[in-house]
C-alpha atoms as a PDB file:
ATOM      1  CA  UNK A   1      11.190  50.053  -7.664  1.00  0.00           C
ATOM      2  CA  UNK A   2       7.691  49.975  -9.657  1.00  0.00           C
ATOM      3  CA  UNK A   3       9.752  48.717 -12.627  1.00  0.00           C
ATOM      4  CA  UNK A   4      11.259  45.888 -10.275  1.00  0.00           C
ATOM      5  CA  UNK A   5       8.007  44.581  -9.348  1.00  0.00           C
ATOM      6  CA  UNK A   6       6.617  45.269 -13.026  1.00  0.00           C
ATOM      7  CA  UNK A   7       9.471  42.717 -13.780  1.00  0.00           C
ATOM      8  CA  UNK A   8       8.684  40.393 -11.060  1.00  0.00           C
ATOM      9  CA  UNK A   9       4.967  40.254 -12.021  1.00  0.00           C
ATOM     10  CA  UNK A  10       5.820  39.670 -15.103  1.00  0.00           C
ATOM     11  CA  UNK A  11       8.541  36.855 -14.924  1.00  0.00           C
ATOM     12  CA  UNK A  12       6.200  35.159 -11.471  1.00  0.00           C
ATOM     13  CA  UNK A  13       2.521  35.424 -13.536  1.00  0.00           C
ATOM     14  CA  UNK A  14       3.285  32.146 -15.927  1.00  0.00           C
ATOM     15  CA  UNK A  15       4.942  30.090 -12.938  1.00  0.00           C
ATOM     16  CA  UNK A  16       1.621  30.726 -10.938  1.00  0.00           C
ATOM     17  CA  UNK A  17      -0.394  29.697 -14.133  1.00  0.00           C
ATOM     18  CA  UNK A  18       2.059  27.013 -14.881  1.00  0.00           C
ATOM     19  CA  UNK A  19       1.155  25.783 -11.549  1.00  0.00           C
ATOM     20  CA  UNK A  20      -2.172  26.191 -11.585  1.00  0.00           C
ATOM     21  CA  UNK A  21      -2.016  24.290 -14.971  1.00  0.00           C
ATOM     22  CA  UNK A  22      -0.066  21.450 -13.600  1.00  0.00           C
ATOM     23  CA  UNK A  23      -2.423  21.374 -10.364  1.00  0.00           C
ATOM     24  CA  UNK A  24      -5.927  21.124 -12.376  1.00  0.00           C
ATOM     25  CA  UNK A  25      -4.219  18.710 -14.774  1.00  0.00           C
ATOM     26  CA  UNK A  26      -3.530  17.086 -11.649  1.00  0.00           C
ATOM     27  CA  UNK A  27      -6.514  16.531 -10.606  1.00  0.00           C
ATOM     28  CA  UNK A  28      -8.134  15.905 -13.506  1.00  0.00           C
ATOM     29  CA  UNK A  29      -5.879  12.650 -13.683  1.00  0.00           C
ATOM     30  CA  UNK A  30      -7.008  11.633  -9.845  1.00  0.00           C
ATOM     31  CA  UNK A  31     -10.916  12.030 -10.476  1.00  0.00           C
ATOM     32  CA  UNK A  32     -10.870  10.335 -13.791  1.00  0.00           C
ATOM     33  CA  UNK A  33      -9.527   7.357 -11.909  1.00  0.00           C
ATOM     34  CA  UNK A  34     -11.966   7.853  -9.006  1.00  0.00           C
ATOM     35  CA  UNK A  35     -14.700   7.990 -11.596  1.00  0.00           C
ATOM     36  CA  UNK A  36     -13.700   4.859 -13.160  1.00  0.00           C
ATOM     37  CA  UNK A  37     -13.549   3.927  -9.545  1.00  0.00           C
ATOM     38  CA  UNK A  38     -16.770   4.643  -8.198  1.00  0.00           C
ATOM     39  CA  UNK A  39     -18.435   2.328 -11.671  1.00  0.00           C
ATOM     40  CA  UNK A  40     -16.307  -0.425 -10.541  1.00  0.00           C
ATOM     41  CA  UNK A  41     -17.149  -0.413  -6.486  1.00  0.00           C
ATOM     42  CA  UNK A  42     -18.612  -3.897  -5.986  1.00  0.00           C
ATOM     43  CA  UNK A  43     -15.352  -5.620  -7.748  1.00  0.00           C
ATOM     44  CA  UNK A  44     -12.910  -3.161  -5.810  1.00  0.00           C
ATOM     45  CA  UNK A  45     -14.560  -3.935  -2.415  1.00  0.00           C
ATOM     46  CA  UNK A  46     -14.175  -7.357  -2.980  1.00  0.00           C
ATOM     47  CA  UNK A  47     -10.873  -7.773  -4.298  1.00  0.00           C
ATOM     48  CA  UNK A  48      -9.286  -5.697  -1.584  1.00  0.00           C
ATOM     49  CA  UNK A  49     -11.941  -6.896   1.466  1.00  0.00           C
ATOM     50  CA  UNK A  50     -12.157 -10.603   0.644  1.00  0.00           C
ATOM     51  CA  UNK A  51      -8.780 -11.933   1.477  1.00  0.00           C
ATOM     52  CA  UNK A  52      -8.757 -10.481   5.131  1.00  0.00           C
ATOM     53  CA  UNK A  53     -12.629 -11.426   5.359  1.00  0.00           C
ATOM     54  CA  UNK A  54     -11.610 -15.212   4.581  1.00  0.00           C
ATOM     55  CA  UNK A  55      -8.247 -15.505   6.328  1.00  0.00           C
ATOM     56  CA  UNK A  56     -10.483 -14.268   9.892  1.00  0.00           C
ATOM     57  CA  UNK A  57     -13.163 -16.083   9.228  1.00  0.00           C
ATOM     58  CA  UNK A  58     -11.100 -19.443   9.228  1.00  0.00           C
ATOM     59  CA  UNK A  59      -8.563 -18.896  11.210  1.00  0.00           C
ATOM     60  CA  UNK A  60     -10.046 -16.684  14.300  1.00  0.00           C
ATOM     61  CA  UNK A  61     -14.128 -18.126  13.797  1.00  0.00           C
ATOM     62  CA  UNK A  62     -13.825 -21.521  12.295  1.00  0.00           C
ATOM     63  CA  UNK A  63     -11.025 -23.169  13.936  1.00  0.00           C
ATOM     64  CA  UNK A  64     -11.517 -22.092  17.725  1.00  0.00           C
ATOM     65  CA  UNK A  65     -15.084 -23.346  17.705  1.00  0.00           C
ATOM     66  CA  UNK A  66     -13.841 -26.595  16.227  1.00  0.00           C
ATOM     67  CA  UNK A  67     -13.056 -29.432  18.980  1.00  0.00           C
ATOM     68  CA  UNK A  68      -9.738 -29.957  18.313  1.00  0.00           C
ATOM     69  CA  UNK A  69      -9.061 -25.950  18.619  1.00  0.00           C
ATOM     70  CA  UNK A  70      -6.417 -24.231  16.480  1.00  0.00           C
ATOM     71  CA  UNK A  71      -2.923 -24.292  18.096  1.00  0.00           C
ATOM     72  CA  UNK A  72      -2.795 -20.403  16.866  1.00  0.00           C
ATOM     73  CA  UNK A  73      -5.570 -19.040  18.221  1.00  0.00           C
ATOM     74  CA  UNK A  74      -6.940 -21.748  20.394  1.00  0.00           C
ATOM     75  CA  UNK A  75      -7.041 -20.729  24.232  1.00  0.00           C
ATOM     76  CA  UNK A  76      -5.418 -17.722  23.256  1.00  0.00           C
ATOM     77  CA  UNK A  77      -8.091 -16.422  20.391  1.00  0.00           C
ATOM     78  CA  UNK A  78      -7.842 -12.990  21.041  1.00  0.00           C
ATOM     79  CA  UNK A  79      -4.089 -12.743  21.054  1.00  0.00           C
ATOM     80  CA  UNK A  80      -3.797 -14.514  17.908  1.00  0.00           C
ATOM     81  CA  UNK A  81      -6.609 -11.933  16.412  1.00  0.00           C
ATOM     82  CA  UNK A  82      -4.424  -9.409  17.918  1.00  0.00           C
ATOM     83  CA  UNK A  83      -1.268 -10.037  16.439  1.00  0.00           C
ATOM     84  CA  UNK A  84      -2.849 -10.882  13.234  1.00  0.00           C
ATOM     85  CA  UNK A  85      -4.370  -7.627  12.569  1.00  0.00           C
ATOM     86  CA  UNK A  86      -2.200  -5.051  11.504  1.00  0.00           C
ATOM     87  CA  UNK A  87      -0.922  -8.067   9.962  1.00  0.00           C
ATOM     88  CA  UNK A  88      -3.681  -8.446   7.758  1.00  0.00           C
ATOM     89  CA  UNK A  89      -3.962  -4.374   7.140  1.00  0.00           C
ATOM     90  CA  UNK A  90      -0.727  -4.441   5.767  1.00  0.00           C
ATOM     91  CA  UNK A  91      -1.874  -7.268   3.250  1.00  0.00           C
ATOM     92  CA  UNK A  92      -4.940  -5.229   1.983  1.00  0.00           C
ATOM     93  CA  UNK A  93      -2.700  -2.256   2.011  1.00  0.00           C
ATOM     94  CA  UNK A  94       0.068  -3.995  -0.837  1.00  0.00           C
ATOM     95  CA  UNK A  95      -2.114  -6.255  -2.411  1.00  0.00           C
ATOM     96  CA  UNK A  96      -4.558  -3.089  -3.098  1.00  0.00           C
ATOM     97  CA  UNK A  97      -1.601  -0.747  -4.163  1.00  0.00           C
ATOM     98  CA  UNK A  98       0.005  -3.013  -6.249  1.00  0.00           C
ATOM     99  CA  UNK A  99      -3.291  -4.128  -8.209  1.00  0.00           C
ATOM    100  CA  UNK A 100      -4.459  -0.765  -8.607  1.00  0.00           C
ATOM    101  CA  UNK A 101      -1.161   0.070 -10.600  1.00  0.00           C
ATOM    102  CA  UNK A 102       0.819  -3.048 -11.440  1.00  0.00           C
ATOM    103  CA  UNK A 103      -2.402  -4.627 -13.091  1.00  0.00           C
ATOM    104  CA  UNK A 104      -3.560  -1.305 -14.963  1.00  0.00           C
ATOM    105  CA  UNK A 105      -0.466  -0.656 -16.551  1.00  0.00           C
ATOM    106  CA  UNK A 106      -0.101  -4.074 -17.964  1.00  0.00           C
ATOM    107  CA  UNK A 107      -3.320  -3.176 -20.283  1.00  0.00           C
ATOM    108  CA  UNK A 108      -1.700   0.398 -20.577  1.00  0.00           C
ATOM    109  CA  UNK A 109       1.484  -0.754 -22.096  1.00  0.00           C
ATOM    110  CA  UNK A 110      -0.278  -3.497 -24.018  1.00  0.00           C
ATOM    111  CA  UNK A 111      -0.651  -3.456 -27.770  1.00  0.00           C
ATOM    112  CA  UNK A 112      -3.076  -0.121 -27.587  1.00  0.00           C
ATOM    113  CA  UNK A 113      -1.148   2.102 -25.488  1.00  0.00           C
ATOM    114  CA  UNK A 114      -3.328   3.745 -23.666  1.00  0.00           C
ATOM    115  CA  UNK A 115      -0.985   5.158 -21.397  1.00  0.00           C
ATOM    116  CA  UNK A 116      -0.583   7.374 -24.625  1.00  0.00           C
ATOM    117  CA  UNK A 117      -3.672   9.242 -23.664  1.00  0.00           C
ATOM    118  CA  UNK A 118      -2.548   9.847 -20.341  1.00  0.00           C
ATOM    119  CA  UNK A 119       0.990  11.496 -20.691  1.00  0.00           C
ATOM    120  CA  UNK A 120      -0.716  13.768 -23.300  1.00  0.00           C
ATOM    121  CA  UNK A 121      -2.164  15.918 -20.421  1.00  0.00           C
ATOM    122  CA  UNK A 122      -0.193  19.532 -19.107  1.00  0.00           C
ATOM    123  CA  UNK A 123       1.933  17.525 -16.720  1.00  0.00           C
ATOM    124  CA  UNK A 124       5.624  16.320 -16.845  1.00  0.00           C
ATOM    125  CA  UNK A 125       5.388  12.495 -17.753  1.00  0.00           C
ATOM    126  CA  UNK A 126       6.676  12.137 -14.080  1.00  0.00           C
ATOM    127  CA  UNK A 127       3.339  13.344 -12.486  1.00  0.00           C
ATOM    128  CA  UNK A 128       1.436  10.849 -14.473  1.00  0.00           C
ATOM    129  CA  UNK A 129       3.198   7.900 -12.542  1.00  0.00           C
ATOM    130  CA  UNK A 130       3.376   9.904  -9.153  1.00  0.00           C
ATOM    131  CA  UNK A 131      -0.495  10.061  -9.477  1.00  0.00           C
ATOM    132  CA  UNK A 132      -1.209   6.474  -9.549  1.00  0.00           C
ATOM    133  CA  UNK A 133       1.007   6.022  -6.460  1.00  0.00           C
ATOM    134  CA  UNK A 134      -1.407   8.811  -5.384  1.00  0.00           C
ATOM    135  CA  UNK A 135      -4.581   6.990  -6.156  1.00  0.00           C
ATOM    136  CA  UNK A 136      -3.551   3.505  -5.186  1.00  0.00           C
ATOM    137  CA  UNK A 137      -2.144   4.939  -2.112  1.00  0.00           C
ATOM    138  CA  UNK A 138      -6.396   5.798  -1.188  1.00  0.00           C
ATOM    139  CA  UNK A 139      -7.144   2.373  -2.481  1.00  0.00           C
ATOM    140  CA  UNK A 140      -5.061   1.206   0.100  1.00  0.00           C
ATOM    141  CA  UNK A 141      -5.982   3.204   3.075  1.00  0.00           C
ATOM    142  CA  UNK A 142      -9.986   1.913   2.286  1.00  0.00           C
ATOM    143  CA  UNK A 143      -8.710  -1.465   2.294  1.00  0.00           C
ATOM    144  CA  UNK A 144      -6.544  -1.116   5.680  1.00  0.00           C
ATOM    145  CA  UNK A 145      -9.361   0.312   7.508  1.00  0.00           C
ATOM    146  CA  UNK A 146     -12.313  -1.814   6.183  1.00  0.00           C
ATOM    147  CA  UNK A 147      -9.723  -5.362   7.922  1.00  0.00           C
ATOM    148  CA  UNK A 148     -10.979  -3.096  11.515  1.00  0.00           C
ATOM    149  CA  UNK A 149     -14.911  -3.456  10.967  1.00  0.00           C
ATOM    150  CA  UNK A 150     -13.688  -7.243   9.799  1.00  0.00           C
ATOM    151  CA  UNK A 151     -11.746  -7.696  12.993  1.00  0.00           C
ATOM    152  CA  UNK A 152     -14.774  -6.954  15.230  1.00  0.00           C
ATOM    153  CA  UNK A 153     -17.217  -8.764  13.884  1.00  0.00           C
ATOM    154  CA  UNK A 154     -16.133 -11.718  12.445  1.00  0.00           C
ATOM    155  CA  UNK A 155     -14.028 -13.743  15.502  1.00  0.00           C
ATOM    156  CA  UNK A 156     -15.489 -15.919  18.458  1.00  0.00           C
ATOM    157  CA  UNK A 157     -13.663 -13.377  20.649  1.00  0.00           C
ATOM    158  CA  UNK A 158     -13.549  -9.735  19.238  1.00  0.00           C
ATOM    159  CA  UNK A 159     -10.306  -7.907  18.349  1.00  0.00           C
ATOM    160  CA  UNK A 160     -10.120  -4.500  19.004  1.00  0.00           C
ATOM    161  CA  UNK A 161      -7.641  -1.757  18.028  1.00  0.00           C
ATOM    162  CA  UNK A 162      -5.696   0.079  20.682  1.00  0.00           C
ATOM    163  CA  UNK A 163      -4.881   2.977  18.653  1.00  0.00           C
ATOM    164  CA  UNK A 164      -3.704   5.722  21.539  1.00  0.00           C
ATOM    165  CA  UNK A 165      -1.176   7.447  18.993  1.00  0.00           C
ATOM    166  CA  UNK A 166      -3.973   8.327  16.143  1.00  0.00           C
ATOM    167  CA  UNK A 167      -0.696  10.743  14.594  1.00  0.00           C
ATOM    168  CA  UNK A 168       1.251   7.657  14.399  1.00  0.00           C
ATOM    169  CA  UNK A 169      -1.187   5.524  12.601  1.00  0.00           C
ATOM    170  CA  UNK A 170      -2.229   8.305  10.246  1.00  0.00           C
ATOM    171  CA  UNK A 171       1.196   8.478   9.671  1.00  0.00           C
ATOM    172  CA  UNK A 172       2.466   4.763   9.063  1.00  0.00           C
ATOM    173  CA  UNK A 173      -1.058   4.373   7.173  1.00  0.00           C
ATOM    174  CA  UNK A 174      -0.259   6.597   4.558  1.00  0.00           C
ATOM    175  CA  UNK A 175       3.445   5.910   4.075  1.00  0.00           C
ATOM    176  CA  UNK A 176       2.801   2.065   3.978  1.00  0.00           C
ATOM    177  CA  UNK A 177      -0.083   2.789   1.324  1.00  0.00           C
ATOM    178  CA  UNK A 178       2.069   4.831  -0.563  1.00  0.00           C
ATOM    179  CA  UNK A 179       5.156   2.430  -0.110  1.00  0.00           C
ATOM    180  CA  UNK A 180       2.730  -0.290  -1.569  1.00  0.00           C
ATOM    181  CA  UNK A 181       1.552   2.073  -4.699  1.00  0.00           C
ATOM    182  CA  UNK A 182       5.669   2.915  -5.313  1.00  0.00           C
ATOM    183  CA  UNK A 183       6.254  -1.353  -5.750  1.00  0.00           C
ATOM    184  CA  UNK A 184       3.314  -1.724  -7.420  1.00  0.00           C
ATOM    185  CA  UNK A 185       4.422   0.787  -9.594  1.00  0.00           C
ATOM    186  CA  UNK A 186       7.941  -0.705 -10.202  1.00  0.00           C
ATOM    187  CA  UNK A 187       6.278  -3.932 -11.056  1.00  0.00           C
ATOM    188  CA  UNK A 188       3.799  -2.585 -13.630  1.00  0.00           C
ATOM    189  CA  UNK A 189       6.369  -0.709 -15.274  1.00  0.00           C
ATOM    190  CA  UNK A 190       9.238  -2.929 -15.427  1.00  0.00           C
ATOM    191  CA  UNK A 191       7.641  -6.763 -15.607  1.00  0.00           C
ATOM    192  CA  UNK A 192       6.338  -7.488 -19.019  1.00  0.00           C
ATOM    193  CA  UNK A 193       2.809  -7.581 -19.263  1.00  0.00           C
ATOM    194  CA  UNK A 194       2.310 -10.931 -20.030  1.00  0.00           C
ATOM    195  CA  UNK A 195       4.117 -11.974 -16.736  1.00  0.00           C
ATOM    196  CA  UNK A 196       2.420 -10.383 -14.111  1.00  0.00           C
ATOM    197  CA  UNK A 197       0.628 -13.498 -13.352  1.00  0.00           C
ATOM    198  CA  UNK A 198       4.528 -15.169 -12.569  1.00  0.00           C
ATOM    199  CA  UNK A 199       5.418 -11.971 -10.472  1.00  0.00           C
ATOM    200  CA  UNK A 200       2.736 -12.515  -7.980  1.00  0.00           C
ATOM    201  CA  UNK A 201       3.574 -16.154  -7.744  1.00  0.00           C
ATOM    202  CA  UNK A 202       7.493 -15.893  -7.290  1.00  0.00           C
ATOM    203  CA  UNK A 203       7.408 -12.717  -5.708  1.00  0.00           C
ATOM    204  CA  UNK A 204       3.906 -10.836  -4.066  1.00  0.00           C
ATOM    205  CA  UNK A 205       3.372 -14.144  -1.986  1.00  0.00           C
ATOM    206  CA  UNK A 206       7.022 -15.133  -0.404  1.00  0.00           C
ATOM    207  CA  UNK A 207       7.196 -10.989   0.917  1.00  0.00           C
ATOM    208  CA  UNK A 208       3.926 -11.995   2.284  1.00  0.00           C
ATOM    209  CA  UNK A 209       4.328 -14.675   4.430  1.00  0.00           C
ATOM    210  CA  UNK A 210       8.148 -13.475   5.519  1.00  0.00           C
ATOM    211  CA  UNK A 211       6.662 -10.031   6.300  1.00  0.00           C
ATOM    212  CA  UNK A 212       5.573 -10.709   9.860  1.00  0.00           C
ATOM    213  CA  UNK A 213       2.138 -10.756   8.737  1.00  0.00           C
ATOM    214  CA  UNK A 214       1.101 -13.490  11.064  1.00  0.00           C
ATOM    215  CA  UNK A 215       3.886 -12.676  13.845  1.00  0.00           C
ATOM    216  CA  UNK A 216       6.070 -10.327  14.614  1.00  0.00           C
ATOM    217  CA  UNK A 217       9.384  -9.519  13.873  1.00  0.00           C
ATOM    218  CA  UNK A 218      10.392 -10.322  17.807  1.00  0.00           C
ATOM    219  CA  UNK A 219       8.863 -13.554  17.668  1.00  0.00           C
ATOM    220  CA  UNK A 220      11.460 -14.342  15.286  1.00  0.00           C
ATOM    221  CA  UNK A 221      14.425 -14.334  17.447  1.00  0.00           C
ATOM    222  CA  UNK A 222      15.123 -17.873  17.889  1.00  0.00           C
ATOM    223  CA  UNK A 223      15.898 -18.115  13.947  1.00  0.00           C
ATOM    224  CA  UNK A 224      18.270 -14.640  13.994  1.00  0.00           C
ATOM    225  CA  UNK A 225      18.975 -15.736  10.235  1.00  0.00           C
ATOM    226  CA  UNK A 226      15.633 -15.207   9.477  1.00  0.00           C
ATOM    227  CA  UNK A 227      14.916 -12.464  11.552  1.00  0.00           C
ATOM    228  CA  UNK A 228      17.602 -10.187   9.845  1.00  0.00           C
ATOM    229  CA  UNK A 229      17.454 -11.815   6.520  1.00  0.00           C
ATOM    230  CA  UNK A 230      13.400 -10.541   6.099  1.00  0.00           C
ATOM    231  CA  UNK A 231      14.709  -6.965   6.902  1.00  0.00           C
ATOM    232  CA  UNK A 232      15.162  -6.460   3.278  1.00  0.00           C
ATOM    233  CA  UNK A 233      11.698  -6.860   2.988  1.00  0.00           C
ATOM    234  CA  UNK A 234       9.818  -3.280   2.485  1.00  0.00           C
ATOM    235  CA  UNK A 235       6.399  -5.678   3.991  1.00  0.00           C
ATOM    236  CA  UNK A 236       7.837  -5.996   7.259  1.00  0.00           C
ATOM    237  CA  UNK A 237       7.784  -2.567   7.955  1.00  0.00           C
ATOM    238  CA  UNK A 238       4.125  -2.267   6.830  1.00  0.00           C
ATOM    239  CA  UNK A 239       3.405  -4.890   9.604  1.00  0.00           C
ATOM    240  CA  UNK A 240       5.467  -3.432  12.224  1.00  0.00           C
ATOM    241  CA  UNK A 241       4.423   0.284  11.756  1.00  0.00           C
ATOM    242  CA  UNK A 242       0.828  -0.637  12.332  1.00  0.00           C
ATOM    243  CA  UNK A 243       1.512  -3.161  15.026  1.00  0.00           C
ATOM    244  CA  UNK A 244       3.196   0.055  16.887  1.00  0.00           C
ATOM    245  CA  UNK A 245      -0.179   2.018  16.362  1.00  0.00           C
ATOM    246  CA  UNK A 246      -2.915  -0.911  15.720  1.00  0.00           C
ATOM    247  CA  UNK A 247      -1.752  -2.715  18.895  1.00  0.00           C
ATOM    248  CA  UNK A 248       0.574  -1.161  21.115  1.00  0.00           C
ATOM    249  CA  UNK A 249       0.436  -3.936  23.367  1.00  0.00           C
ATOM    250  CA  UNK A 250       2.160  -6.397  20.993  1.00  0.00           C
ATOM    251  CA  UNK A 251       5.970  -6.091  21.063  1.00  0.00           C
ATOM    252  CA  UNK A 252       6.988  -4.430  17.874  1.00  0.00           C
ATOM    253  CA  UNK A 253      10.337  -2.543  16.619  1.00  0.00           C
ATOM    254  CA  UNK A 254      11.355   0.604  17.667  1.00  0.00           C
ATOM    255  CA  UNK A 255       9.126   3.513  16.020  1.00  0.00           C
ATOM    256  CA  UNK A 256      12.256   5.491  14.727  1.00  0.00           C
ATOM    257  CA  UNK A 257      13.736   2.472  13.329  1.00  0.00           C
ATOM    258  CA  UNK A 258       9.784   1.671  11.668  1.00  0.00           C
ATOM    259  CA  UNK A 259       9.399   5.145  10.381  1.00  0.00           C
ATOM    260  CA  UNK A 260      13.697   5.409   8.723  1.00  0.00           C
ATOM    261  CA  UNK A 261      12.787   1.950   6.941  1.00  0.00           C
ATOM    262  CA  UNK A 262       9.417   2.857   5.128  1.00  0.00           C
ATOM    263  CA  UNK A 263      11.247   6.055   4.508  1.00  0.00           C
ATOM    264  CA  UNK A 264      14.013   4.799   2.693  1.00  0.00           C
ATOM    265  CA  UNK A 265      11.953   2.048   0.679  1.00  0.00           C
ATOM    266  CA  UNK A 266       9.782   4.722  -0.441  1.00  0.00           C
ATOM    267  CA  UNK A 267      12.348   6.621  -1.744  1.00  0.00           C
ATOM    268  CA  UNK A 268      13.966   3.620  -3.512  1.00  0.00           C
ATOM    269  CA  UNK A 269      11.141   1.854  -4.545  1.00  0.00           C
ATOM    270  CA  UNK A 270       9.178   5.181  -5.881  1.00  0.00           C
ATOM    271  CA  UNK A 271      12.409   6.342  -7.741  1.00  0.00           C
ATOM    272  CA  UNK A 272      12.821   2.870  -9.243  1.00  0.00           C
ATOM    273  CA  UNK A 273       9.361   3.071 -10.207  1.00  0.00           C
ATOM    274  CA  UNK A 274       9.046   6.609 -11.680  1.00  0.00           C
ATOM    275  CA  UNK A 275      12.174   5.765 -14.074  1.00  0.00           C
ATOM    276  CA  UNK A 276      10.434   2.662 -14.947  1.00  0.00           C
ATOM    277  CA  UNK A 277       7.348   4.334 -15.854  1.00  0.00           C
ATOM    278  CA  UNK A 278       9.578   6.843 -18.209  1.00  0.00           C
ATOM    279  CA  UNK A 279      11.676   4.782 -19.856  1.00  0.00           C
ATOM    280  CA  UNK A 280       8.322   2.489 -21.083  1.00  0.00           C
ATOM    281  CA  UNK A 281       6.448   5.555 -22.254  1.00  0.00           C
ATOM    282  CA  UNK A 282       9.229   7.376 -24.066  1.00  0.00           C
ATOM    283  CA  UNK A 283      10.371   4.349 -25.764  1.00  0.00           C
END
C-alpha cells in the first residue's frame, strides 16, 4: 500500500508542477498585457467609450431637443434610449474584443514576429491564443459597463437599467465578451495583416447594423426574411442576451434560445480561431 502511494506521489508530483507551471506562465501572459494596458489607459478608454458616448449624445440629447424632434426617439425618448442600450453594450463589447486581438496580432504576425516571443513561454501554443480571448474578453466587460454611466447622464430623459436577474447579466456579459474576443481572434489570425482595414469595412460594420443593435429582433417581424436571415449573425445574440437582462421590459428572444446561440458561436468561432492562431505561428 505505502509503495502504491510512493508510486502515485511520484507519477502525480510533475502533473501538479506541470500545472502550476502552466498556471504562473499563465498569468504571466495576462499581466504583461494588463501592464501594457494600464500605460495605454487614456487611448483604451477612448477607443472603446467614444462610439457609444457620440451615438447618445446625437441621437438621445441632440435630436429630441431639436424642433423638428427625431422620429426615433422623439415623444418616445426614453424608449428609444431603452432599446438602444444593450444595443450599444453589445457594440463596445465586439468592437473592444476584436481590437484588442484582431489589431495586435496584425503587428504580431508582421515582418518582426513578435508573436515569437510569446509562444516561447511554458504553455502549449494553444493557451497563448486562449489568453487574448481572456484579456479582450475584460476589455470588453469595461467597455459594456462604462455605455451604463453614458446612458444616465448623457440623454434629455435618463435611461436606466432594469437589471432584476444580476446572474443572467453576469452571465450573457461574459459569454458575449468572450464571443467577441473568439471573432476577433479568427480575424487577426486568418485576415492578412495588411487587410484589416477592408475587414472592418466589408464585414465589422454590416454585423453591426443587422445585429439588432438599434431594435430588436421582434421588431423585425414584418420583414421575416430579414428577421431569420440575421440569425446567422453571432451580434444578434450579444444584443438580445443583454436586452433580456439590461431591459427586461423590452421584448427580446427566449433566454434558452439566447444562451444555446452564444454557446454554439463560441465554440465555433473560438475553435476557428485557436486553429488560426496555430497554423500562423507554426508556419
Amino acid at each position: 500500500m505505502s509503495s502504491a502511494a510512493s508510486e502515485m506521489t511520484a507519477t502525480g508530483a510533475p502533473n501538479r508542477s506541470g500545472g502550476m507551471v502552466f498556471l504562473k506562465a499563465f498569468a504571466g501572459l495576462f499581466l504583461r498585457d494588463l501592464r501594457v494596458l494600464t500605460r495605454e489607459l487614456g487611448p483604451f478608454l477612448l477607443r472603446v467609450g467614444m462610439q457609444p458616448l457620440l451615438f447618445l449624445f446625437v441621437f438621445t440629447f441632440v435630436m429630441p431637443h431639436m424642433s423638428s424632434g427625431n422620429p426615433m426617439a422623439g415623444g418616445a425618448g426614453t424608449s428609444f434610449g431603452t432599446i438602444l442600450l444593450p444595443g450599444l453594450m453589445a457594440v463596445a463589447i465586439m468592437f473592444s474584443g476584436i481590437a484588442a486581438v484582431a489589431l495586435p496580432l496584425s503587428t504580431e504576425f508582421g515582418i518582426t514576429r513578435e508573436i515569437d516571443d510569446r509562444v516561447m513561454c511554458p504553455v502549449p501554443v494553444a493557451a497563448v491564443a486562449i489568453e487574448k480571448i481572456c484579456f479582450s474578453a475584460m476589455q470588453s466587460i469595461i467597455g459594456a459597463l462604462m455605455v451604463i454611466p453614458m446612458a444616465i447622464w448623457i440623454p434629455a430623459k435618463p435611461v436606466y437599467p432594469e437589471i432584476q436577474n444580476w446572474l443572467l447579466f453576469a452571465l450573457v456579459l461574459v459569454m458575449s465578451s468572450l464571443l467577441a474576443g473568439a471573432l476577433g481572434l479568427t480575424i487577426g489570425a486568418s485576415v492578412n495583416p495588411k487587410q484589416i482595414g477592408l475587414v472592418f469595412s466589408i464585414i465589422v460594420v454590416p454585423i453591426t447594423f443587422l445585429g439588432c443593435v438599434y431594435y430588436p429582433w421582434a421588431g423585425l417581424k414584418q420583414m421575416v426574411w430579414l428577421q431569420y436571415g440575421v440569425l446567422f449573425n453571432p451580434i444578434v445574440y450579444m444584443s438580445e442576451g443583454l436586452r433580456a437582462a439590461v431591459t427586461p421590459s423590452v421584448e427580446h428572444m427566449p433566454v434558452w434560445a439566447i444562451l444555446l446561440a452564444l454557446t454554439f458561436f463560441l465554440g465555433i468561432l473560438g475553435s476557428l480561431g485557436v486553429r488560426a492562431f496555430l497554423r500562423r505561428v507554426i508556419s
